[in-house]
PDB file of N, CA and C in Angstrom:
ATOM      1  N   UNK A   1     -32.816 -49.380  -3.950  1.00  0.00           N
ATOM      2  CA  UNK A   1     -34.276 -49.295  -4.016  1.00  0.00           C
ATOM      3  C   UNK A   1     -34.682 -48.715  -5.381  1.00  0.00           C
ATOM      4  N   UNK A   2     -35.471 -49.175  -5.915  1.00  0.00           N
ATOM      5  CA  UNK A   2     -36.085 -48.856  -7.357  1.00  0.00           C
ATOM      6  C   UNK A   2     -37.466 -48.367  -7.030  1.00  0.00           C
ATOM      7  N   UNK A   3     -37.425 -47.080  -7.536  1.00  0.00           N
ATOM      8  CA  UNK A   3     -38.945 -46.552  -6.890  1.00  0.00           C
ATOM      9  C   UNK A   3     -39.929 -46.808  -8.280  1.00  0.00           C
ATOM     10  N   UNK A   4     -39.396 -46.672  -9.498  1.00  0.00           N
ATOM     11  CA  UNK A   4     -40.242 -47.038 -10.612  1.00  0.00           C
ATOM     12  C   UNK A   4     -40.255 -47.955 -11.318  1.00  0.00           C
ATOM     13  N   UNK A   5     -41.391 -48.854 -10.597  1.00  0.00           N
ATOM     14  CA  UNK A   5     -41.396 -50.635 -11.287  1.00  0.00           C
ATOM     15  C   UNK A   5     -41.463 -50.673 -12.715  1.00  0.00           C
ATOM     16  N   UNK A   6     -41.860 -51.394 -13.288  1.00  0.00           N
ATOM     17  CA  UNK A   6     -42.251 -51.550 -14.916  1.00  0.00           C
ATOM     18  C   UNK A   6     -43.646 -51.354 -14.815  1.00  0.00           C
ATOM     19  N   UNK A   7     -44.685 -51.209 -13.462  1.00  0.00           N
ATOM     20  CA  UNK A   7     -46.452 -50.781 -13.619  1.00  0.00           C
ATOM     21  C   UNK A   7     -46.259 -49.459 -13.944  1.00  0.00           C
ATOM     22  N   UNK A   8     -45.375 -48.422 -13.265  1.00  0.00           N
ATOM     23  CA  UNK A   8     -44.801 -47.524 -13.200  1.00  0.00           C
ATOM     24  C   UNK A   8     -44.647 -46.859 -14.738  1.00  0.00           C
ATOM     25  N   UNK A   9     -43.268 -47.140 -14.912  1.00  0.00           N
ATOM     26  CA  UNK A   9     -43.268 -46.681 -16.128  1.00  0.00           C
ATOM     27  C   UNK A   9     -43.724 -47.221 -17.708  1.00  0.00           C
ATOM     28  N   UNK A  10     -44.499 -48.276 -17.370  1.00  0.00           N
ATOM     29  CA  UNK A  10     -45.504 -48.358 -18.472  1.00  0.00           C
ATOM     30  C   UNK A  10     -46.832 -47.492 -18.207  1.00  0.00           C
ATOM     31  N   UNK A  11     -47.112 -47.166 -17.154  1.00  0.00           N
ATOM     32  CA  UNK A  11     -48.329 -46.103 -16.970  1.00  0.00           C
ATOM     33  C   UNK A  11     -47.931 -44.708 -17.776  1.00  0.00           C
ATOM     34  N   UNK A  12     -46.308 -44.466 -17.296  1.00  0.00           N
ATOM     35  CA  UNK A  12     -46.146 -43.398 -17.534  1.00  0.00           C
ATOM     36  C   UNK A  12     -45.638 -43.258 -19.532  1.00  0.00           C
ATOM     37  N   UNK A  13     -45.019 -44.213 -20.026  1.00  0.00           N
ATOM     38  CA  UNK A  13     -44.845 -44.117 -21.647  1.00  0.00           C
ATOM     39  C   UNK A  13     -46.534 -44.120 -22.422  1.00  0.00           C
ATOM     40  N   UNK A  14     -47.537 -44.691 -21.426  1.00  0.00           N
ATOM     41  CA  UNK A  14     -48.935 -44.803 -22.247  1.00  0.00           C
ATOM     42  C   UNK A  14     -49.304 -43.304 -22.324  1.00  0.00           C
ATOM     43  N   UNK A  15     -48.976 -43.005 -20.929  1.00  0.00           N
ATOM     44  CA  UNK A  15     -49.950 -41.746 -20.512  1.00  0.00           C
ATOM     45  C   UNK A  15     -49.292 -39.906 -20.902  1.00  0.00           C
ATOM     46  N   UNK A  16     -47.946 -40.378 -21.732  1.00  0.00           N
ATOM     47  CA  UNK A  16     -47.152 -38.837 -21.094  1.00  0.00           C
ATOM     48  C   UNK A  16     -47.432 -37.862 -21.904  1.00  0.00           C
ATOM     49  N   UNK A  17     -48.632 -38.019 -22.715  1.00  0.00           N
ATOM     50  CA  UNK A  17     -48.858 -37.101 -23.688  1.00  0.00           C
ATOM     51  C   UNK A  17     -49.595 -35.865 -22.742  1.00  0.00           C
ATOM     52  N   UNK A  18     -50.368 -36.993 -21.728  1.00  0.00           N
ATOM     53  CA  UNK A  18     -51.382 -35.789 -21.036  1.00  0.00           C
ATOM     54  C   UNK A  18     -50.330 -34.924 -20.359  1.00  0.00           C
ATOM     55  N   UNK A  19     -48.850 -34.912 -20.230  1.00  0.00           N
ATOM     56  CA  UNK A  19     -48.701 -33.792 -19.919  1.00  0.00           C
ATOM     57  C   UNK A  19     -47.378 -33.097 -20.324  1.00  0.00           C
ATOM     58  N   UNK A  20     -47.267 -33.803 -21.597  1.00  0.00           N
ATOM     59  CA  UNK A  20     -46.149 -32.919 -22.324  1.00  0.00           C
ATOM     60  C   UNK A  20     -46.778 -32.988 -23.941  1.00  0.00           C
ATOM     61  N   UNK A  21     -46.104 -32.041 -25.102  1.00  0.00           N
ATOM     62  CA  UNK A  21     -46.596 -32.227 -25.990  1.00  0.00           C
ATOM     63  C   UNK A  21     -46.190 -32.986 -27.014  1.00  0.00           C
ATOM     64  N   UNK A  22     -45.072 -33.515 -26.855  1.00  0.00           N
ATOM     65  CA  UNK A  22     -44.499 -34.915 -27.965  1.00  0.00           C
ATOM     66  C   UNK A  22     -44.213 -35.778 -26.432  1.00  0.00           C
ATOM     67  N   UNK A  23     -43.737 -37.391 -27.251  1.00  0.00           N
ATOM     68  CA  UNK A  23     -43.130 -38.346 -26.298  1.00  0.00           C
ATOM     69  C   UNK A  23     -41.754 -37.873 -26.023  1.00  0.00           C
ATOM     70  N   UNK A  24     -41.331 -38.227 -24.819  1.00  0.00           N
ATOM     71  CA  UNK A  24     -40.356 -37.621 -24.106  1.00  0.00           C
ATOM     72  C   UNK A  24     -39.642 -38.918 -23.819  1.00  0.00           C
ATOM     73  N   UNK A  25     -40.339 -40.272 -23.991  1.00  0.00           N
ATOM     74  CA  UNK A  25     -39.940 -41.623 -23.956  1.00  0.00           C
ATOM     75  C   UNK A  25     -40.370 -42.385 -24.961  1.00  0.00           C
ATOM     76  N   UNK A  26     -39.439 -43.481 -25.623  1.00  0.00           N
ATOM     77  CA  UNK A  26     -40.025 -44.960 -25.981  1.00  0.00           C
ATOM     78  C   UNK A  26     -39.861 -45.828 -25.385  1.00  0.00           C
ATOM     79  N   UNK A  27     -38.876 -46.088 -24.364  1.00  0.00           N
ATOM     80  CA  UNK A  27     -38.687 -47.345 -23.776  1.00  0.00           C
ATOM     81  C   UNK A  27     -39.002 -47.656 -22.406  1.00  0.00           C
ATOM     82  N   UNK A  28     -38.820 -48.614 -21.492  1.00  0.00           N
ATOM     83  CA  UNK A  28     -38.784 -48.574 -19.931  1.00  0.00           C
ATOM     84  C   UNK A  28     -37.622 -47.857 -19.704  1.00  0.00           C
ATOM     85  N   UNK A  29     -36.314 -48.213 -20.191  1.00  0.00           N
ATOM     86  CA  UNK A  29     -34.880 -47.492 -19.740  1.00  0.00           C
ATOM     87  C   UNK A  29     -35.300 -45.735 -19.846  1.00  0.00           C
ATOM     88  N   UNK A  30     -35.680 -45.272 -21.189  1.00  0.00           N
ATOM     89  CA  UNK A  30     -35.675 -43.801 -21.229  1.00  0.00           C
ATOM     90  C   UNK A  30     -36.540 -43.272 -20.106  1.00  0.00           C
ATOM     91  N   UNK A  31     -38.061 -44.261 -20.049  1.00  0.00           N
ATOM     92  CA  UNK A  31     -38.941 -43.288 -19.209  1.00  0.00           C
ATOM     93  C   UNK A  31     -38.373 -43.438 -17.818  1.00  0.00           C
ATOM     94  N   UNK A  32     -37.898 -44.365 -17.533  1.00  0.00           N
ATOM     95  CA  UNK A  32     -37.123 -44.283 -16.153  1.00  0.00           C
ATOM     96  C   UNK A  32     -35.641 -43.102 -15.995  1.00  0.00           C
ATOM     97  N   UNK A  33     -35.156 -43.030 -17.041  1.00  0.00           N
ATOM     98  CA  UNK A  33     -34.091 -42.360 -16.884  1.00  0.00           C
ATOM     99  C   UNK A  33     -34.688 -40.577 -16.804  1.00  0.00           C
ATOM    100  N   UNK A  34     -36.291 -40.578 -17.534  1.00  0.00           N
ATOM    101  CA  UNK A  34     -36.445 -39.109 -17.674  1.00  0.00           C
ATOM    102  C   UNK A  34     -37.192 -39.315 -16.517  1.00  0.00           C
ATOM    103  N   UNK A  35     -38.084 -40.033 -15.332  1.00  0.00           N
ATOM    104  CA  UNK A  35     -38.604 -39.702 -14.216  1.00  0.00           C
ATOM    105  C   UNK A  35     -37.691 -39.279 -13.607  1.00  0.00           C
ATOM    106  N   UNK A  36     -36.714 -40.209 -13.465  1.00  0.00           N
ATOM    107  CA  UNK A  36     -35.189 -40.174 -12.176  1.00  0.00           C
ATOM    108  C   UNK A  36     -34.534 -38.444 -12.535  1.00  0.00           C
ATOM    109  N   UNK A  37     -34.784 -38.126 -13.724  1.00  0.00           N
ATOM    110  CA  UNK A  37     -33.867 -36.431 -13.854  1.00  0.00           C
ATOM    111  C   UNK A  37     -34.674 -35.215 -13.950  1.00  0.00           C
ATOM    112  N   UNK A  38     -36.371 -35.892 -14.120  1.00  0.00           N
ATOM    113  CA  UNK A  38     -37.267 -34.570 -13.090  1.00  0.00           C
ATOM    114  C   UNK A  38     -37.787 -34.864 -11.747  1.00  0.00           C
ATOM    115  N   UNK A  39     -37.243 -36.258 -11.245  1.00  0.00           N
ATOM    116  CA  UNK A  39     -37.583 -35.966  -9.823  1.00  0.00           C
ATOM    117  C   UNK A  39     -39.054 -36.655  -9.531  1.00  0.00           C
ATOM    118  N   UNK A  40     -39.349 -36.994 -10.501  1.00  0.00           N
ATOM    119  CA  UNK A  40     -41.064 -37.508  -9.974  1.00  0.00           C
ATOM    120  C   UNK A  40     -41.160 -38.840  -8.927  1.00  0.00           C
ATOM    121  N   UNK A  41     -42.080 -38.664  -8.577  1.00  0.00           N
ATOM    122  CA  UNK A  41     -42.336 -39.474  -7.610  1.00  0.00           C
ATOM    123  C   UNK A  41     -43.642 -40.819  -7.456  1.00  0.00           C
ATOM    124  N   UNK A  42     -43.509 -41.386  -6.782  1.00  0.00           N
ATOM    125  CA  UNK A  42     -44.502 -42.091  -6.519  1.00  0.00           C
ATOM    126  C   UNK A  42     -45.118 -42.376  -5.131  1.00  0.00           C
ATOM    127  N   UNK A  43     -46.492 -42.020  -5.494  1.00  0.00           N
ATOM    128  CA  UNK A  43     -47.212 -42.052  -3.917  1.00  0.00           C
ATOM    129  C   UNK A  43     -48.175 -43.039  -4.037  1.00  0.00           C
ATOM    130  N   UNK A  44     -48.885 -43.872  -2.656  1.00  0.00           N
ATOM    131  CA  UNK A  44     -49.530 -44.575  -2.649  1.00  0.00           C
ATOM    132  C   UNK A  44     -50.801 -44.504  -2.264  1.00  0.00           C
ATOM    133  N   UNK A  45     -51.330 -43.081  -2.311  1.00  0.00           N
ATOM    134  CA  UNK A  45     -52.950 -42.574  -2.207  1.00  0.00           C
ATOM    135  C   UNK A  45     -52.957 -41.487  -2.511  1.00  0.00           C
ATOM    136  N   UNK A  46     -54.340 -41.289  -2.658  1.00  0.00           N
ATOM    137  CA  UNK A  46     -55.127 -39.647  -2.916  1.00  0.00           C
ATOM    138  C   UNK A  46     -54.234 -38.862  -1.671  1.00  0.00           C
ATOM    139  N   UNK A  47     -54.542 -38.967  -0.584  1.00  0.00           N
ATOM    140  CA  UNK A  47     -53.818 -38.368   0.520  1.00  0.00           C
ATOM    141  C   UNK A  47     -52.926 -37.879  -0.077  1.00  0.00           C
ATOM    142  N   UNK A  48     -51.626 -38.584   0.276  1.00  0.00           N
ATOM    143  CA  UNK A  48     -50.788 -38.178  -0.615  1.00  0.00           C
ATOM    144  C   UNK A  48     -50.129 -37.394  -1.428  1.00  0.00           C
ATOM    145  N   UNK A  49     -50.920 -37.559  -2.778  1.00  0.00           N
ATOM    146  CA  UNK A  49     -50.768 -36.562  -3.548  1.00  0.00           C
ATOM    147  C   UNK A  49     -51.309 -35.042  -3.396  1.00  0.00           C
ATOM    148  N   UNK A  50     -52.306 -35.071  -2.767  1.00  0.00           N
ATOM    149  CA  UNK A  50     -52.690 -33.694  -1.600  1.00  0.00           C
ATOM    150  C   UNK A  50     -51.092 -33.429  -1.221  1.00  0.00           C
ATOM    151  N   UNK A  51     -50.949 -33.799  -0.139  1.00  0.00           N
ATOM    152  CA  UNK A  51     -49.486 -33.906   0.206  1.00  0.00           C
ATOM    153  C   UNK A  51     -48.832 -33.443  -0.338  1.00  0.00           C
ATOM    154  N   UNK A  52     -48.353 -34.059  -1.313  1.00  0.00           N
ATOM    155  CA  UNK A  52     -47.461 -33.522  -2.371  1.00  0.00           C
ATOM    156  C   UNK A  52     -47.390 -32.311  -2.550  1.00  0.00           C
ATOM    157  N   UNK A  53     -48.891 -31.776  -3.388  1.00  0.00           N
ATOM    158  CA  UNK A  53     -49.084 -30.680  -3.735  1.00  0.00           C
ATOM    159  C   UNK A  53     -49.042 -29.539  -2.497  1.00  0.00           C
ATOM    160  N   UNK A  54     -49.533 -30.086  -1.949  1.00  0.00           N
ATOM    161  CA  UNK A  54     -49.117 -28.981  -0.231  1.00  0.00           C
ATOM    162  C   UNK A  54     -48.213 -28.499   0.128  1.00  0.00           C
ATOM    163  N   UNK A  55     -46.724 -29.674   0.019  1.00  0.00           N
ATOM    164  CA  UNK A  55     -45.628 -29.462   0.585  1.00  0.00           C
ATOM    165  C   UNK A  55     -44.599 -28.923  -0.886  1.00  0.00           C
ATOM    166  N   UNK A  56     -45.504 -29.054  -1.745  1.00  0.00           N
ATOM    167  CA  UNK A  56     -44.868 -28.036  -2.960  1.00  0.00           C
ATOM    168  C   UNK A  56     -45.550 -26.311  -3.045  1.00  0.00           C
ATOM    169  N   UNK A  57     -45.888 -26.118  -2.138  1.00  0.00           N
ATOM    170  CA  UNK A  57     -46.589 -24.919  -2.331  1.00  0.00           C
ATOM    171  C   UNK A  57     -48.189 -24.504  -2.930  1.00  0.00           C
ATOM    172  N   UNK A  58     -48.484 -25.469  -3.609  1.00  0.00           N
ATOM    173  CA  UNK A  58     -49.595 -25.741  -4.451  1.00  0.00           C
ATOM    174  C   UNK A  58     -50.735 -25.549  -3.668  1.00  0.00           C
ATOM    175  N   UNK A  59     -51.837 -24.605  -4.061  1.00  0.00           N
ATOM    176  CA  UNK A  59     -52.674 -24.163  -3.325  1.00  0.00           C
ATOM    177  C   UNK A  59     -54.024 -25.596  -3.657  1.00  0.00           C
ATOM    178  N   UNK A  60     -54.503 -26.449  -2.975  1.00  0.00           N
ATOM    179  CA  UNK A  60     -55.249 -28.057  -3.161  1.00  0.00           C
ATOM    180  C   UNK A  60     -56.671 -27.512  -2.329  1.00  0.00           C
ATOM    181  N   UNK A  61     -56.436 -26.355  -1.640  1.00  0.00           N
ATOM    182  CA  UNK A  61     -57.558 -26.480  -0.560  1.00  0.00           C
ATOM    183  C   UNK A  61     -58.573 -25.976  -1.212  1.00  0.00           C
ATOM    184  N   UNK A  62     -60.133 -27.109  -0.601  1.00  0.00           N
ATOM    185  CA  UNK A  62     -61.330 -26.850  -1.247  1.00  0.00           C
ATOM    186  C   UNK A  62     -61.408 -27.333  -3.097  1.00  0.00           C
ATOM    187  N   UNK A  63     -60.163 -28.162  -3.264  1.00  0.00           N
ATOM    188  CA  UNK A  63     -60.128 -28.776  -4.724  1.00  0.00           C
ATOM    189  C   UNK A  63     -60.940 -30.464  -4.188  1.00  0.00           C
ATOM    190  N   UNK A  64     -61.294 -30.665  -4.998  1.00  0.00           N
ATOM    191  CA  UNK A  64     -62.047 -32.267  -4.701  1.00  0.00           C
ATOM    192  C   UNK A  64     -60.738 -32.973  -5.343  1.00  0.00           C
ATOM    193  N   UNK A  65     -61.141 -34.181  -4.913  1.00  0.00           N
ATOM    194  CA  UNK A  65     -59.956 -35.033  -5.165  1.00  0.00           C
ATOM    195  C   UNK A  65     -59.795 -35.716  -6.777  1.00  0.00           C
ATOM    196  N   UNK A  66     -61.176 -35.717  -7.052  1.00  0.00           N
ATOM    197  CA  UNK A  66     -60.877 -36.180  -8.650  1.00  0.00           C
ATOM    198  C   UNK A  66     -60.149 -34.549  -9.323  1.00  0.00           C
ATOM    199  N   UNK A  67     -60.803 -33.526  -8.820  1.00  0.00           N
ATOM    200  CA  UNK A  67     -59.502 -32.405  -9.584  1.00  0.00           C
ATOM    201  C   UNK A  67     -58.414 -32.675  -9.489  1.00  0.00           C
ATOM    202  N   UNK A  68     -57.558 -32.691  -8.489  1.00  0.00           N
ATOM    203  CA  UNK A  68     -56.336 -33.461  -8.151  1.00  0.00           C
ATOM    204  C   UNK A  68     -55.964 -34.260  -9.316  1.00  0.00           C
ATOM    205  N   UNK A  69     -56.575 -35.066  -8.628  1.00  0.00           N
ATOM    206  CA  UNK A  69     -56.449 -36.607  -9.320  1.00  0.00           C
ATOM    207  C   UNK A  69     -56.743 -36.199 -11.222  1.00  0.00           C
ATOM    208  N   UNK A  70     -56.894 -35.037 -11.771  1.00  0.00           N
ATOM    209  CA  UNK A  70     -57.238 -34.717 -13.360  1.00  0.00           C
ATOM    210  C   UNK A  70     -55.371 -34.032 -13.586  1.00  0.00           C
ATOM    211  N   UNK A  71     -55.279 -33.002 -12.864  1.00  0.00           N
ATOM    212  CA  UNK A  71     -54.285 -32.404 -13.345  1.00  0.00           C
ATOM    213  C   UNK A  71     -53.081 -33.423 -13.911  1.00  0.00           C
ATOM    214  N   UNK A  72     -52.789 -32.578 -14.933  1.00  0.00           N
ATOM    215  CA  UNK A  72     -51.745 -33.256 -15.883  1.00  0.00           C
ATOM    216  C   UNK A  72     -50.503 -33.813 -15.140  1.00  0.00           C
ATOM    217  N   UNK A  73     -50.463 -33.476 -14.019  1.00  0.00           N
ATOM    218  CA  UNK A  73     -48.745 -34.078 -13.529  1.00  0.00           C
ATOM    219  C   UNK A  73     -49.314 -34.887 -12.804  1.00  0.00           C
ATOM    220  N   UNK A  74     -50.646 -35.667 -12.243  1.00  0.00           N
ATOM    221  CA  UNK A  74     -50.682 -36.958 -11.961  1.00  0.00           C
ATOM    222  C   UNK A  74     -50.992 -37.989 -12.836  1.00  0.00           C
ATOM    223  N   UNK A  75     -50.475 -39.158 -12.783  1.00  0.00           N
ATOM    224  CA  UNK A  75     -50.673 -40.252 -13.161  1.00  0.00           C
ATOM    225  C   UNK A  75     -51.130 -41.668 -12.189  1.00  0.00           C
ATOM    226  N   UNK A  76     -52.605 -42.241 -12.755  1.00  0.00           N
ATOM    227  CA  UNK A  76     -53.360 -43.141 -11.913  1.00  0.00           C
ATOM    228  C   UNK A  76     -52.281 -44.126 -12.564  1.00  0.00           C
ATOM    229  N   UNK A  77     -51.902 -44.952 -11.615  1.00  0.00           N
ATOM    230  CA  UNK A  77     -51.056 -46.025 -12.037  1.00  0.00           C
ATOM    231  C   UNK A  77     -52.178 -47.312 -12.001  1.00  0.00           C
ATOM    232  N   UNK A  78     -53.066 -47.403 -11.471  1.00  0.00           N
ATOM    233  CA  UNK A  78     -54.382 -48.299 -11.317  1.00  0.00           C
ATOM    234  C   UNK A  78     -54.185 -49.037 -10.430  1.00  0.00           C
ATOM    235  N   UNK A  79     -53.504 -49.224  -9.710  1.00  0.00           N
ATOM    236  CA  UNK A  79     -53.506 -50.199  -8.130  1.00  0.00           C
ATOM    237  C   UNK A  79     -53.466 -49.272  -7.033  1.00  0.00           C
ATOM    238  N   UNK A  80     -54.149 -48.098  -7.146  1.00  0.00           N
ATOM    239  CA  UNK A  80     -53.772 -47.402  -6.046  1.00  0.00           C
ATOM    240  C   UNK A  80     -52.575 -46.588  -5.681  1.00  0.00           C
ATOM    241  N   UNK A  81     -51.505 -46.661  -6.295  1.00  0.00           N
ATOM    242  CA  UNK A  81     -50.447 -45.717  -6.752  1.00  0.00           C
ATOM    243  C   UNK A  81     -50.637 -44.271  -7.749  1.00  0.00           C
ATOM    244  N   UNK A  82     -50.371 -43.650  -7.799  1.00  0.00           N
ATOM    245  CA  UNK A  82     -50.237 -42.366  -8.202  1.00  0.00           C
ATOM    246  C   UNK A  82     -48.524 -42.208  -8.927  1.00  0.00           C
ATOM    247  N   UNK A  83     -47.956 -41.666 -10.076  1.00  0.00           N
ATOM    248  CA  UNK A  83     -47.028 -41.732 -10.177  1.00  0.00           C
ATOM    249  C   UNK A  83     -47.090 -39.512 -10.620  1.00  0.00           C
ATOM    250  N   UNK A  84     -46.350 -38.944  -9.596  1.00  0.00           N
ATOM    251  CA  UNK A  84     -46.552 -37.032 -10.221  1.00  0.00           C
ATOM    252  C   UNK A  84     -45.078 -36.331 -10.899  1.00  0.00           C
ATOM    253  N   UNK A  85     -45.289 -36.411 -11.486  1.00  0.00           N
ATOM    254  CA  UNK A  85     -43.930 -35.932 -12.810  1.00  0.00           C
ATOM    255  C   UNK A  85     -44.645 -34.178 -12.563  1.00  0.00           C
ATOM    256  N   UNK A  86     -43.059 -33.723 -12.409  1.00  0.00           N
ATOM    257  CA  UNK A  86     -43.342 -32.187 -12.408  1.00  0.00           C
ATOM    258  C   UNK A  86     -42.954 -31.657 -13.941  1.00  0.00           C
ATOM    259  N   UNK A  87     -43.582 -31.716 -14.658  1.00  0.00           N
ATOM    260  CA  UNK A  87     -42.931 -30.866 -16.405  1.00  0.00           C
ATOM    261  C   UNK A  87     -42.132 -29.669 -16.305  1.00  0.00           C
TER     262      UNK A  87
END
């Protein structure tokens, strides 16, 4: 099973500045190889990523969902996927 398609990690080589401070990838191979060795994940709603943050300890309650949805370790993949890299 391949959890990070190529929507995936082209979301994530466009986007990874918002949450590191140099590129950490150039290619599909690297950004896949650096999701797969911090563990990030991919979810398929707002729910979800609540979720996430819940079952990581992360205090979400009374946050609106576009806050969520701002913090730097999510990524809108644009079909309704979410891709959350922990830095």
């Amino acid at each position: 099973m391949r959890e990070f398609d190529d929507d995936v990690l082209e979301c994530f080589l466009e986007n990874q500045l918002q949450l590191f401070p140099e590129k950490v990838a150039e290619t599909l191979a690297e950004a896949e190889e650096f999701l797969e060795d911090c563990m990030a994940v991919v979810v398929d709603s707002v729910d979800e990523v609540i979720q996430f943050f819940e079952e990581e300890g992360i205090d979400v309650e009374g946050a609106m969902d576009d806050e969520i949805l701002s913090a730097d370790e999510v990524f809108d993949i644009g079909d309704g996927r979410y891709l959350i890299v922990e830095g």
